[in-house]
Protein backbone atom coordinates (compact mmCIF):
# COMPACT_ATOMS: atom_id res chain seq x y z
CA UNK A 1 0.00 0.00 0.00
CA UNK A 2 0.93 3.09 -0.87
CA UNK A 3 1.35 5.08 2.74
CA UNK A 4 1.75 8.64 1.37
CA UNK A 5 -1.30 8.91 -0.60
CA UNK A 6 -3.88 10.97 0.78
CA UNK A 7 -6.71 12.77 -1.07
CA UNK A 8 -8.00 16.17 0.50
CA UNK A 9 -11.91 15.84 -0.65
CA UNK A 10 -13.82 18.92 0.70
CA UNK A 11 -17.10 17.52 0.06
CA UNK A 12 -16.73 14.88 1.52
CA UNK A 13 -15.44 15.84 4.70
CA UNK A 14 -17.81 18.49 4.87
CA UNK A 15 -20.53 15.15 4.60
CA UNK A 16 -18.84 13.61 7.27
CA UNK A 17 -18.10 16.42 9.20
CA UNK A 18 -19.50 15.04 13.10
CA UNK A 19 -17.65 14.35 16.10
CA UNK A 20 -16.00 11.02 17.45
CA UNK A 21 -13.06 9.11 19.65
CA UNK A 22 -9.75 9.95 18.87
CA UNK A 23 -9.15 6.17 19.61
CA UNK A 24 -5.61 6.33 21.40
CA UNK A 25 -7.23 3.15 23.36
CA UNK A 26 -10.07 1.36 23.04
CA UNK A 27 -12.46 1.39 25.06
CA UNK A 28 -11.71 4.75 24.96
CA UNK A 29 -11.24 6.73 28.50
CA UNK A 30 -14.73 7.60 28.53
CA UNK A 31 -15.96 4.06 29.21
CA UNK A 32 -13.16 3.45 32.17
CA UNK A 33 -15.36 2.34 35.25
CA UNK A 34 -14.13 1.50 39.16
CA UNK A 35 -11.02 -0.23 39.50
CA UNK A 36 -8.72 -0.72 42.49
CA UNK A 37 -5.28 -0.55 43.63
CA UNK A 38 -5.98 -4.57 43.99
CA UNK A 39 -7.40 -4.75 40.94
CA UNK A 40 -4.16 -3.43 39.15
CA UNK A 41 -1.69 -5.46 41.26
CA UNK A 42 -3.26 -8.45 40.36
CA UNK A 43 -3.13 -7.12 36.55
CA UNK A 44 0.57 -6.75 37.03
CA UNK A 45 0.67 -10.19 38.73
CA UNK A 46 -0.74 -11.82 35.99
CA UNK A 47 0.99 -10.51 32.91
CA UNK A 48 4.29 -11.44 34.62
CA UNK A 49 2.77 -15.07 34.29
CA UNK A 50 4.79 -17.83 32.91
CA UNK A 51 8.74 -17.05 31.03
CA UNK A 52 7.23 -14.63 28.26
CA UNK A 53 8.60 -10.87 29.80
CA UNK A 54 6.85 -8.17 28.35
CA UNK A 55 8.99 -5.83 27.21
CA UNK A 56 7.55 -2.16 28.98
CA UNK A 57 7.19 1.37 28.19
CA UNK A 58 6.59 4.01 30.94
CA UNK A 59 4.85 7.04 31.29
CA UNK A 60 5.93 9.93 33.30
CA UNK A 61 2.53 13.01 33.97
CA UNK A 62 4.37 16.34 34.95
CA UNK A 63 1.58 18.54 36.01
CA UNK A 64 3.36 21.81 36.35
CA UNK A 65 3.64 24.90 34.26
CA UNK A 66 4.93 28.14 35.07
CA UNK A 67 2.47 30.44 32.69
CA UNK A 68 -0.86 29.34 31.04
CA UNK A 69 -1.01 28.76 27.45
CA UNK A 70 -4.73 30.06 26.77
CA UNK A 71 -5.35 27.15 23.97
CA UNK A 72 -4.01 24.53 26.52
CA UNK A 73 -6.64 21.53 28.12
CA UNK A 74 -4.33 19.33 29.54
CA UNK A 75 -4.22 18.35 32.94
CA UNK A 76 -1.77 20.90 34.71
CA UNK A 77 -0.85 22.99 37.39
CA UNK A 78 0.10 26.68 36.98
CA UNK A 79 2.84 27.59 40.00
CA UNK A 80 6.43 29.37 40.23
CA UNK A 81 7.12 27.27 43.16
CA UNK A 82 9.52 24.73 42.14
CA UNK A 83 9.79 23.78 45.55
CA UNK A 84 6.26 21.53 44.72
CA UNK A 85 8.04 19.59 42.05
CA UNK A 86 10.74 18.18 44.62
CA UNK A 87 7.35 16.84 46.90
CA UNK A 88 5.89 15.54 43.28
CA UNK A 89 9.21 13.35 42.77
CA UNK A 90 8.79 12.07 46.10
CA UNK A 91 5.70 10.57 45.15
CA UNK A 92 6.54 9.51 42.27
CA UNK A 93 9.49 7.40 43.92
CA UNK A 94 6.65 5.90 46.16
CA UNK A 95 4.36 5.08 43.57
CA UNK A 96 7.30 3.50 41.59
CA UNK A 97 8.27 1.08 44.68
CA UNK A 98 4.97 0.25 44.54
CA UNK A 99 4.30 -0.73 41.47
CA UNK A 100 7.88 -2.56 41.43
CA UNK A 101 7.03 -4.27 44.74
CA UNK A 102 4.16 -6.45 42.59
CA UNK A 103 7.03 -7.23 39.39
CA UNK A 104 9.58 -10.93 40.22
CA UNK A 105 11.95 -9.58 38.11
CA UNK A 106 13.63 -5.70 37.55
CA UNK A 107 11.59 -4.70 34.17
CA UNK A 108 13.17 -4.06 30.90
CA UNK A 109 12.34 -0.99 29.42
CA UNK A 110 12.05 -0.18 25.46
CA UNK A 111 9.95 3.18 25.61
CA UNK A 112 10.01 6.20 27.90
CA UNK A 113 8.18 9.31 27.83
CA UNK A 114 7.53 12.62 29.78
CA UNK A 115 4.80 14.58 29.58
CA UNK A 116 2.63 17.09 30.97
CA UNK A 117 2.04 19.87 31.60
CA UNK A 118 5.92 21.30 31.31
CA UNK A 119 8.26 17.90 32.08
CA UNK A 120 11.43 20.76 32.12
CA UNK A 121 9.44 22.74 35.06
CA UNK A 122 11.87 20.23 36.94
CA UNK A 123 15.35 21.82 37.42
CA UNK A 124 18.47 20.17 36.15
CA UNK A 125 18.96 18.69 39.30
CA UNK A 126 15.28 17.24 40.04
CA UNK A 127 16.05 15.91 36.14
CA UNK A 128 18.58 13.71 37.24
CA UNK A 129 17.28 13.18 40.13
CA UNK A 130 14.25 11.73 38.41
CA UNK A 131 15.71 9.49 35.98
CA UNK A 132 18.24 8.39 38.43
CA UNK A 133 15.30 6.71 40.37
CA UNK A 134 14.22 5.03 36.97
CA UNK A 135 17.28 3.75 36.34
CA UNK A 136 18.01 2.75 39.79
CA UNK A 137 13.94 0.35 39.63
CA UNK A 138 14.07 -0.67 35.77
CA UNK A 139 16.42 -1.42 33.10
CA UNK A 140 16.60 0.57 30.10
CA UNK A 141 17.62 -0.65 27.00
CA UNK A 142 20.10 0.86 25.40
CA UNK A 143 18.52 0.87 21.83
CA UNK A 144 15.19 2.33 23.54
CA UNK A 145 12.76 5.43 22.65
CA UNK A 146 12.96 8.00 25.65
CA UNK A 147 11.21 11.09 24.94
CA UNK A 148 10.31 14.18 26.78
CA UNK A 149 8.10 17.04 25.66
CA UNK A 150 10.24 20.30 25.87
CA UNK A 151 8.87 23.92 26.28
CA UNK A 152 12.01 25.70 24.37
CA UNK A 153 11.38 29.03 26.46
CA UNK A 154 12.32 27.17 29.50
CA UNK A 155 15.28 25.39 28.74
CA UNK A 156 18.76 26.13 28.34
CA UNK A 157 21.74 24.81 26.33
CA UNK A 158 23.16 22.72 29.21
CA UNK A 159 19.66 20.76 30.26
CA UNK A 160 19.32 19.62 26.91
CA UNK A 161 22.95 18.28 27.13
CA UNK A 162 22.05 17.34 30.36
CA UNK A 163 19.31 14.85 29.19
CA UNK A 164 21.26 13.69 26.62
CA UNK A 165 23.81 12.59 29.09
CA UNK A 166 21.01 11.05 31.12
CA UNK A 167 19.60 8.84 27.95
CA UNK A 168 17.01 10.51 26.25
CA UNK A 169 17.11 10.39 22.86
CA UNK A 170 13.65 12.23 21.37
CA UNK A 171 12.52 15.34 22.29
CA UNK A 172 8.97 16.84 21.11
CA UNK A 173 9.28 20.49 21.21
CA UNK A 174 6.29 22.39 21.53
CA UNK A 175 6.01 25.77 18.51
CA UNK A 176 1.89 25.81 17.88
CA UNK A 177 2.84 28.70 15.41
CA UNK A 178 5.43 30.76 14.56
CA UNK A 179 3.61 34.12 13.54
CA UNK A 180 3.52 36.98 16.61
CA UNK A 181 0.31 37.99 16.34
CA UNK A 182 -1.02 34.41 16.86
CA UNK A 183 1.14 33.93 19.69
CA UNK A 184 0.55 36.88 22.05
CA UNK A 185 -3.44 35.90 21.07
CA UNK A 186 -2.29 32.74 22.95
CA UNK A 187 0.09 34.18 25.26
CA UNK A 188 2.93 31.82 24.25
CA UNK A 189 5.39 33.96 22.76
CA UNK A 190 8.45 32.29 21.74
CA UNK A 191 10.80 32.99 18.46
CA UNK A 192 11.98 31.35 16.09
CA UNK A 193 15.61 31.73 16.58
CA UNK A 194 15.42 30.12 20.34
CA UNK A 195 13.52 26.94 18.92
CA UNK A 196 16.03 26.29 16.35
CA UNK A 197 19.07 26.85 18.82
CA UNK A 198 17.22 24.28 21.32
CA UNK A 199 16.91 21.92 18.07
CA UNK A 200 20.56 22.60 17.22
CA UNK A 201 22.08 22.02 20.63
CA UNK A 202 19.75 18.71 21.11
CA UNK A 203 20.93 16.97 17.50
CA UNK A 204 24.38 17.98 18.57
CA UNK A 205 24.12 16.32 21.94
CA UNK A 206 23.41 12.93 20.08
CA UNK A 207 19.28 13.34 19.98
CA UNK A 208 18.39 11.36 16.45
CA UNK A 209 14.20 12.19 16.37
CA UNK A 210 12.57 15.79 16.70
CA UNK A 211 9.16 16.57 16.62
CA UNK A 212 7.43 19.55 16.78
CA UNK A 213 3.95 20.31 18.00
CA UNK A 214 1.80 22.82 15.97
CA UNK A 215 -1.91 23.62 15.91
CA UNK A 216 -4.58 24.90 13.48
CA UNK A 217 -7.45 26.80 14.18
CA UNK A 218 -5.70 29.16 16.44
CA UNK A 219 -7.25 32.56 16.83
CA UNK A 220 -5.82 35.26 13.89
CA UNK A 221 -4.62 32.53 11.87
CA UNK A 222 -4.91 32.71 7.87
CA UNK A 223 -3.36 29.95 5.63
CA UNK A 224 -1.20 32.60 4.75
CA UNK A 225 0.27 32.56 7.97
CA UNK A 226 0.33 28.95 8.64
CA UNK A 227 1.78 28.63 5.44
CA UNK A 228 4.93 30.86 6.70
CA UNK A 229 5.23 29.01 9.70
CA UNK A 230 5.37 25.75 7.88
CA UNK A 231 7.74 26.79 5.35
CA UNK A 232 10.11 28.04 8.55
CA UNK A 233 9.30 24.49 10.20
CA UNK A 234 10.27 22.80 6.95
CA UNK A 235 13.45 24.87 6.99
CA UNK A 236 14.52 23.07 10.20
CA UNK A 237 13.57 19.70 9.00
CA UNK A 238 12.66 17.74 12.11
CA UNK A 239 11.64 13.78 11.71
CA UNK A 240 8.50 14.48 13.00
CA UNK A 241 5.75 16.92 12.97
CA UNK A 242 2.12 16.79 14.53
CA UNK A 243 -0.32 19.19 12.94
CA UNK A 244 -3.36 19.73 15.52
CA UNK A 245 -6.90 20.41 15.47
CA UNK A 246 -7.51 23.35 17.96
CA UNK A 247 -10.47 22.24 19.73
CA UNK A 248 -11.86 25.71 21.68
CA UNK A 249 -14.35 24.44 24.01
CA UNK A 250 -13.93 27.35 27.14
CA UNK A 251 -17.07 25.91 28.90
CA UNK A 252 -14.69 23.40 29.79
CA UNK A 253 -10.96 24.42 29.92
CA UNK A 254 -11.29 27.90 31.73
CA UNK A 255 -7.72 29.55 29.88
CA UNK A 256 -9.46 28.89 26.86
CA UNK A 257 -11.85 31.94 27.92
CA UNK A 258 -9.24 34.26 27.26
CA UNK A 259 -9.47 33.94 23.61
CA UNK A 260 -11.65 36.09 21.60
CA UNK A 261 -14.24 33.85 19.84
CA UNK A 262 -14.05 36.46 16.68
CA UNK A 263 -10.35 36.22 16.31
CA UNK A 264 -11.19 32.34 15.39
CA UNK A 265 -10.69 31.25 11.77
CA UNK A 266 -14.51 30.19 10.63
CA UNK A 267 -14.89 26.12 9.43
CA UNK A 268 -14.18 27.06 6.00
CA UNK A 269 -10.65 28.89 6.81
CA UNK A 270 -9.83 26.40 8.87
CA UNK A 271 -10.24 23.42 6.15
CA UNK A 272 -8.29 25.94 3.77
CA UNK A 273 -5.83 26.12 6.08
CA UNK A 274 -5.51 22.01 6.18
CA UNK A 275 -5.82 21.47 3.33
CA UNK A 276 -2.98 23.86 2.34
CA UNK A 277 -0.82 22.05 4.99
CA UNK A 278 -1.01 18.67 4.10
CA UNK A 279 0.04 19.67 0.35
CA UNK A 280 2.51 21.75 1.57
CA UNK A 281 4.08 18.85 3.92
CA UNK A 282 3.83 16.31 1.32
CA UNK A 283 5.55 18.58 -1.16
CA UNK A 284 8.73 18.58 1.08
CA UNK A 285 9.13 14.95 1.61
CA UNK A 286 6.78 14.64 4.64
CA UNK A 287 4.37 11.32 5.13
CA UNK A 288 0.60 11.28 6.18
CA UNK A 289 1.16 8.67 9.37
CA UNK A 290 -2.71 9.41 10.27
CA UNK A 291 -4.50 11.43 12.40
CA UNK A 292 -2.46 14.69 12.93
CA UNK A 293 1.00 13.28 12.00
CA UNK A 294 3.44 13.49 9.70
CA UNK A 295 7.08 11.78 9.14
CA UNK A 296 9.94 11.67 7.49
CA UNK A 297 10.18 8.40 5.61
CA UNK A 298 13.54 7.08 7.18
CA UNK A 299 11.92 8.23 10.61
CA UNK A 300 11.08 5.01 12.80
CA UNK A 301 7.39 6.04 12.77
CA UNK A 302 7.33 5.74 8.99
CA UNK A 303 9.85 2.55 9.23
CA UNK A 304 6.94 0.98 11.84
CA UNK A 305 4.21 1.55 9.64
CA UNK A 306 5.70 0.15 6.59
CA UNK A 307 6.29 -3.02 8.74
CA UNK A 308 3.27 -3.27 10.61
CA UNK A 309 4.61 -2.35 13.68
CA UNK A 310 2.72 1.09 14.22
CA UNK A 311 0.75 1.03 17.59
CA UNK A 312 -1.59 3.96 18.94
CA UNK A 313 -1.93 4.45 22.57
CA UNK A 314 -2.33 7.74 24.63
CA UNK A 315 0.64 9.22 23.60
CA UNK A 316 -0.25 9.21 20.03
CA UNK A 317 1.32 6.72 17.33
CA UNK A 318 4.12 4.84 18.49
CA UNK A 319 6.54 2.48 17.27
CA UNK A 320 6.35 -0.99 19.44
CA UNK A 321 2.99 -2.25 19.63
CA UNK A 322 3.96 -5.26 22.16
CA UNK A 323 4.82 -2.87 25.33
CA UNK A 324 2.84 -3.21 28.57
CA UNK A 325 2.59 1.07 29.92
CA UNK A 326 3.21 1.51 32.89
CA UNK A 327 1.91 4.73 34.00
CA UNK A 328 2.93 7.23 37.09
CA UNK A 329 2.34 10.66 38.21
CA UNK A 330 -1.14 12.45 38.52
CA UNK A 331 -3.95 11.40 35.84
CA UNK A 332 -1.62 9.17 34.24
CA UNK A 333 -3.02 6.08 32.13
CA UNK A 334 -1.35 2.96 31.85
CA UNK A 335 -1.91 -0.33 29.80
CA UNK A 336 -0.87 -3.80 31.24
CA UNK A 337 -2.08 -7.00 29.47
CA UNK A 338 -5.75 -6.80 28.70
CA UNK A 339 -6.28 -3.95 31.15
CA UNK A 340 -6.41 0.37 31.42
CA UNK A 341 -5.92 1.82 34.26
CA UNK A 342 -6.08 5.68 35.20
CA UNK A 343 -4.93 7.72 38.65
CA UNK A 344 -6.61 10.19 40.44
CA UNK A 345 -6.83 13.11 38.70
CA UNK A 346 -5.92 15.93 41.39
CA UNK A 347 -2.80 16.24 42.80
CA UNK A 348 -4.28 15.90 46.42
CA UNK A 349 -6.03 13.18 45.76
CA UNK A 350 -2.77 11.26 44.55
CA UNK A 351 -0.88 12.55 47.57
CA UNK A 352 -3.52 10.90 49.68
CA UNK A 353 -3.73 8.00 48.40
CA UNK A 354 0.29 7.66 48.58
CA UNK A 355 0.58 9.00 52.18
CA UNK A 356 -2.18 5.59 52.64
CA UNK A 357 0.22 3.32 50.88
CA UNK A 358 -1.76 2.48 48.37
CA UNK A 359 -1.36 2.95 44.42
CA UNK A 360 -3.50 6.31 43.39
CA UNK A 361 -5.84 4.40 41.20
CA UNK A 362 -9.09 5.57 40.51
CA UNK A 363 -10.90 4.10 37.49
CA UNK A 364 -9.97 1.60 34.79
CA UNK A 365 -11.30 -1.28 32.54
CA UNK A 366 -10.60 -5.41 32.03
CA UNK A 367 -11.16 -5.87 27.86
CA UNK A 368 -12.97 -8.75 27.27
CA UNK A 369 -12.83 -10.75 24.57
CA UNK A 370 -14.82 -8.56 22.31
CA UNK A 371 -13.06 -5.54 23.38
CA UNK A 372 -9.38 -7.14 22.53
CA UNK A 373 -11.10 -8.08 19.00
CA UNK A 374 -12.20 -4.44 18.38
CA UNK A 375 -9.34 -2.84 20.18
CA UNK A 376 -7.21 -5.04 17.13
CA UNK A 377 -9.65 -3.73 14.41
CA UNK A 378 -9.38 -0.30 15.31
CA UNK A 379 -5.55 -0.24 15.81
CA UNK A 380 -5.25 -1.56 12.28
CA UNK A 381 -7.56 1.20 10.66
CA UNK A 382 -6.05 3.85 13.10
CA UNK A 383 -2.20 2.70 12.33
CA UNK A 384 -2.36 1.07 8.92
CA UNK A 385 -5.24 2.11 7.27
CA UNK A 386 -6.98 -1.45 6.40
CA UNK A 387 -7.54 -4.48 8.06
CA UNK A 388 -6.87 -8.17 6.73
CA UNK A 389 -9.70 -10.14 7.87
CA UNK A 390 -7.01 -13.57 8.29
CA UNK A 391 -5.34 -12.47 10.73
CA UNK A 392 -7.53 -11.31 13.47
CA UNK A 393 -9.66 -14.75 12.34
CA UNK A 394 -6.40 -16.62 13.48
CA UNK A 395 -6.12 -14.51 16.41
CA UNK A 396 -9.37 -14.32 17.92
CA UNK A 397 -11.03 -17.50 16.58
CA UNK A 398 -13.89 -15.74 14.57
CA UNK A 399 -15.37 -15.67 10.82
CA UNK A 400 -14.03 -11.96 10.34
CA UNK A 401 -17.77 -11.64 7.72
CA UNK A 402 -19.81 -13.47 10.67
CA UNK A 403 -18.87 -11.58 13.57
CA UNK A 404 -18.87 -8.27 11.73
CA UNK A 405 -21.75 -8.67 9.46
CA UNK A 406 -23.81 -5.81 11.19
CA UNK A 407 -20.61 -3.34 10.89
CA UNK A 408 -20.32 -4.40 7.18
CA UNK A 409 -23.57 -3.33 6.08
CA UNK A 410 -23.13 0.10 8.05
CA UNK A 411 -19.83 0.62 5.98
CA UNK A 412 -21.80 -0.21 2.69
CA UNK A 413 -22.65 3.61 3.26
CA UNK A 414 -19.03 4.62 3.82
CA UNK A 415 -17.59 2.66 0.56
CA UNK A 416 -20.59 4.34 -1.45
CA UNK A 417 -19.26 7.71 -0.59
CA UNK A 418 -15.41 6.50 -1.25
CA UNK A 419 -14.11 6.28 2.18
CA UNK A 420 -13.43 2.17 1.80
CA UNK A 421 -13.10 -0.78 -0.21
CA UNK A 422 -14.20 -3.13 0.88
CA UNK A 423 -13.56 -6.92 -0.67
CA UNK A 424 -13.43 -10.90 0.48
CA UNK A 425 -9.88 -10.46 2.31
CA UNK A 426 -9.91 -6.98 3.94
CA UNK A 427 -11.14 -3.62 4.44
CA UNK A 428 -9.18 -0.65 3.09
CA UNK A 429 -9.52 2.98 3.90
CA UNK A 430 -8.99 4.88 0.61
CA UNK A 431 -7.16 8.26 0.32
CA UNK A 432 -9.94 10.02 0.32
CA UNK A 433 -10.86 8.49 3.50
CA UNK A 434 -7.81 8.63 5.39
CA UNK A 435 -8.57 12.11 7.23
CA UNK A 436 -12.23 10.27 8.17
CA UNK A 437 -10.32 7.02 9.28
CA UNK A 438 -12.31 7.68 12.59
CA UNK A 439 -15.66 7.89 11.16
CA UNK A 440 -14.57 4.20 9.74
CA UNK A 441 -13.05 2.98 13.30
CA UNK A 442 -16.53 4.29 15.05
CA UNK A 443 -18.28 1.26 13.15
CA UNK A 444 -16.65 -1.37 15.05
CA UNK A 445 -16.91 0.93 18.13
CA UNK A 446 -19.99 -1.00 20.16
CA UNK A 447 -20.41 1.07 22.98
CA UNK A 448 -21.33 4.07 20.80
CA UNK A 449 -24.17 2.06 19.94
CA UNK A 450 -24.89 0.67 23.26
CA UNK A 451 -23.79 2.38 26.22
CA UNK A 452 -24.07 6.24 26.64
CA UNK A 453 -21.43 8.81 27.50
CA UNK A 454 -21.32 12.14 29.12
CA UNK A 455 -17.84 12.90 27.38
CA UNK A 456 -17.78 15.62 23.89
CA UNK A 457 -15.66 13.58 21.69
CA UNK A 458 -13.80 16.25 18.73
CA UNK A 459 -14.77 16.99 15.43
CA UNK A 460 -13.58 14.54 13.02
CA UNK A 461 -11.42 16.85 11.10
């Protein structure tokens, strides 16, 4: 198949044009119910069963910013007091013994990532402080993937040589635009020439995968603009680049209220302004991975979808599909075996339920054996834009036609319009249907057709 084709069809997206999962699990977060400390433990204990070790990746949640970004709904804390990071490590060292405390053996790691919030809010000294206490509970493979999300405002030369020297390899630098009038609308004003001198210094320091973070939609924005800050992006060539969807819902994320609804690009400018992107990233060598992504085709991310090997979890697309996550820090969501698990999602509660000894877990699920079918349908649309009915009948014991008859007479519609093809060995999402590939993964979604939810999924495109 060929990956890079994609087919920008205005019509049709405008036809399609609703709301849906983003599908970085599935079930998706929204259907997580009650789970326990317990309940986890004896997840742990049970995907440690028998000789087959599960190679790991871990997620880090670093809450803590030191100004608001007024587009921003991620699950933060706005402080100058880096005095409360040094107490948040100290948790996080106590919810890592715990964890480790359930594992026979000292886990090997192939993925690590920091997020947050601002991960480089630490200081260079709770930095290695922190990843001394990872190395010192799990072992980290050499030829791993350890990321951090960097805020290049906030860091100097010497931390990014710094984390180098402490393992990390990929960094995912956060831009959103590049234009000044778009960024003091967002109060995040940050030029041009300090991003590329962070970029510089990291590929110096040995870093081999860059990604920046922009966004679309942003108040004052014209594809004129965007179009300037791509063509400055392009200039610094990273491996990676995620183009996002700026979802402005201030009846829920309160900094969002700061933005003036009128300085919003309407629907129309804002599908120009896609539309214009994606032409203008293919044109310089970039690949359509899915969703908001794009690659460079030697990138791993491009190297793991030609092979099958692309996975989607709630870090986005990533590269090793076969990784348990283990999760820490405040409203952090891991994966292990056939199970999700979330913690608490305020920073007292999570203290609390550390200070009681007990893991801060507060909701999760336990995929049975028609979520784990799904969950492998999904993926495949999501990550590789068709699925092969042989496999998953191998794999889950099931006539593929059978079990899915019901969603194969709701795609009937979808194929009509061009989204699929659809034939006796596999369903295919076309290029015109690669933007919609959610609208195709909602089929096989059952509980959107039998369990409601209170959560506002985002607009398709």
């Amino acid at each position: 198949m060929n990956q890079q084709l994609i087919e920008f069809d205005r019509a049709l997206i405008r036809r399609h044009d609703g709301k849906g999962p983003r599908y970085t699990s599935y079930p998706t977060a929204d259907r997580f119910g009650e789970m326990t400390a317990d309940d986890y433990l004896e997840r742990l204990v049970q995907q440690q069963a028998g000789t087959t070790r599960h190679p790991l990746s871990l997620y880090f949640h670093i809450p803590f910013c030191d100004t608001i970004c007024y587009y921003c709904a991620c699950n933060k804390i706005i402080t100058k007091d880096r005095r409360r990071a040094e107490r948040y490590i100290d948790y996080l060292e106590r919810e890592m013994d715990l964890q480790c405390a359930a594992l026979a053996f000292r886990p090997k790691v192939r993925q690590l990532h920091f997020g947050g919030g601002t991960p480089t809010f630490l200081s260079d000294t709770q930095l290695e402080r922190l990843l001394t206490a990872i190395h010192r509970r799990f072992e980290l493979d050499p030829q791993g993937e350890f990321s951090i999300e960097i805020d290049p405002r906030k860091v100097s030369a010497e931390t990014v040589r710094l984390l180098a020297r402490l393992g990390l390899n990929r960094m995912s630098v956060g831009v959103q635009d590049f234009d000044d009038d778009v960024q003091r609308a967002v109060n995040r004003v940050q030029s041009e020439a300090e991003t590329r001198a962070l970029i510089d210094t990291a590929r110096a320091a040995g870093f081999r995968s860059i990604n920046l973070d922009l966004i679309y939609g942003l108040p004052l924005q014209t594809p004129e603009r965007v179009h300037r800050t791509l063509e400055r992006v392009i200039a610094i060539r990273p491996e990676r680049i995620a183009l996002y969807n700026y979802a402005h819902l201030p009846e829920r994320f309160m900094p969002q209220r700061r933005i003036n609804d009128a300085d919003l690009p309407s629907a129309e400018a804002k599908l120009d302004i896609l539309q214009a992107s994606i032409d203008q990233l293919l044109a310089a060598g970039y690949r359509y991975i899915g969703m908001d992504h794009f690659a460079l085709p030697d990138d791993e991310l491009a190297k793991a979808q030609d092979h099958g090997r692309l996975h989607r979890n709630f870090q986005g697309y990533s590269t090793h599909a076969d990784c348990d996550l283990m999760a820490f820090g405040v409203s952090a969501i891991g994966k292990v075996g056939p199970a999700y698990v979330q913690n608490r999602k305020t920073i007292d509660d999570y203290y609390a339920a550390l200070d009681a000894a007990t893991l801060p877990v507060e909701r999760g699920i336990t995929l049975r054996h028609d979520d784990l079918l799904r969950r492998a349908v999904i993926q495949s649309l999501m990550c590789q834009f068709e699925v092969m009915y042989q496999p998953v009948e191998i794999a889950y014991l099931i006539d593929f036609t059978d079990y899915f008859a019901e969603e194969l007479r709701s795609l009937a519609a979808l194929q009509a319009d061009g989204l699929v093809t659809i034939d006796a060995q596999r369903i295919a999402v076309t290029a015109k249907g690669r933007l919609l590939v959610r609208s195709v993964a909602m089929v096989f979604d059952r509980y959107l057709r039998t369990t409601e939810t209170a959560a506002r999924y985002s607009k398709l495109i």
